[in-house]
Protein backbone atom coordinates (compact mmCIF):
# COMPACT_ATOMS: atom_id res chain seq x y z
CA UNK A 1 3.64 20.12 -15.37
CA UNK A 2 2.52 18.71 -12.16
CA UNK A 3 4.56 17.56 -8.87
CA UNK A 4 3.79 14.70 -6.92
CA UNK A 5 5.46 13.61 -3.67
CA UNK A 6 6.37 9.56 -3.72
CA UNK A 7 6.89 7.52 -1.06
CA UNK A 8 10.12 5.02 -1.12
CA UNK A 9 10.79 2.22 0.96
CA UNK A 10 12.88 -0.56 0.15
CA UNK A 11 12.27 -4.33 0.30
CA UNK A 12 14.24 -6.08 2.31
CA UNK A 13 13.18 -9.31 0.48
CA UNK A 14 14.10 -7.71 -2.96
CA UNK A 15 16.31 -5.16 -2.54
CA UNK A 16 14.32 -3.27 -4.46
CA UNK A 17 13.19 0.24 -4.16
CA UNK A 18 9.31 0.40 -4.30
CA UNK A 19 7.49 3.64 -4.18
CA UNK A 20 3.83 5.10 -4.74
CA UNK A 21 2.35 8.09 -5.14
CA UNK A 22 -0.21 8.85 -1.84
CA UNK A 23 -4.11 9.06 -2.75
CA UNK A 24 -3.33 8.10 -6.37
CA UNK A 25 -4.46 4.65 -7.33
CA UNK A 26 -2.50 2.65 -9.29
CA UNK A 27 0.20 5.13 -8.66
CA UNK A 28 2.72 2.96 -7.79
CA UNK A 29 6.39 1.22 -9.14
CA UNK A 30 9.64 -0.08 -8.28
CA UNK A 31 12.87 -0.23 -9.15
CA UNK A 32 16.73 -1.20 -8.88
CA UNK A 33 18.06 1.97 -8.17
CA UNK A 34 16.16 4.80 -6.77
CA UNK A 35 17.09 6.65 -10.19
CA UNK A 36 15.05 3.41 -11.79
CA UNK A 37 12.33 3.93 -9.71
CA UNK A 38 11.94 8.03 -10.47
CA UNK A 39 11.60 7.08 -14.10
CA UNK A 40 9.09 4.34 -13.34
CA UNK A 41 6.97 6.37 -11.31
CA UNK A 42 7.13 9.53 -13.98
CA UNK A 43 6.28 6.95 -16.56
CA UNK A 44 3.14 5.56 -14.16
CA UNK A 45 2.06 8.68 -13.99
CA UNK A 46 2.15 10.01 -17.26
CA UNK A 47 0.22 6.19 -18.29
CA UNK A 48 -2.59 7.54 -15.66
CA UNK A 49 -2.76 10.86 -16.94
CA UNK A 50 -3.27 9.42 -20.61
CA UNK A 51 -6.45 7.94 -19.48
CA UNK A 52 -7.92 11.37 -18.44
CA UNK A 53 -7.57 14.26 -15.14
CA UNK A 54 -5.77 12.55 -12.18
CA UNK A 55 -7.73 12.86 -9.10
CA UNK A 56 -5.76 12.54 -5.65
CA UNK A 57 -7.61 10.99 -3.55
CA UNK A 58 -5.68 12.14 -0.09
CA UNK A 59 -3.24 14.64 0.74
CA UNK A 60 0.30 13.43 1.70
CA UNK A 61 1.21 15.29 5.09
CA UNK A 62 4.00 13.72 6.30
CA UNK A 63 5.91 11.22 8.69
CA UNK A 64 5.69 11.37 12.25
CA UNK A 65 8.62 9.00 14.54
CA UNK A 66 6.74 6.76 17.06
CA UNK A 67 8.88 5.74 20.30
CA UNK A 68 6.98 2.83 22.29
């Protein structure tokens, strides 16, 4: 069992919650509810493991707050 971090952000357009997994291509989903999108990205993820090792391709650090 693995753990990835996901980042969420919602779409203003939408509504919708849309998330993806840092330095993972194709690693990425959306959904209604943020429950929605969990299951979306779990399923993404265990599609892209089928196909062989996952490599991350970056390390997610963090967020940093920007005043300008």
């Amino acid at each position: 069992m693995s753990t990835f971090t996901a980042v969420v952000e919602r779409c203003p357009d939408t509504g919708l919650y849309v998330g993806y997994i840092p330095g993972l291509p194709g690693g990425h989903s959306q959904g209604g509810t943020l429950e929605e999108l969990r299951e979306n990205l779990a399923e993404v993820i265990r599609m892209l493991q089928q196909d062989g090792d996952l490599v991350i391709e970056s390390e997610f650090v963090g967020t940093q707050t920007l005043t300008v």
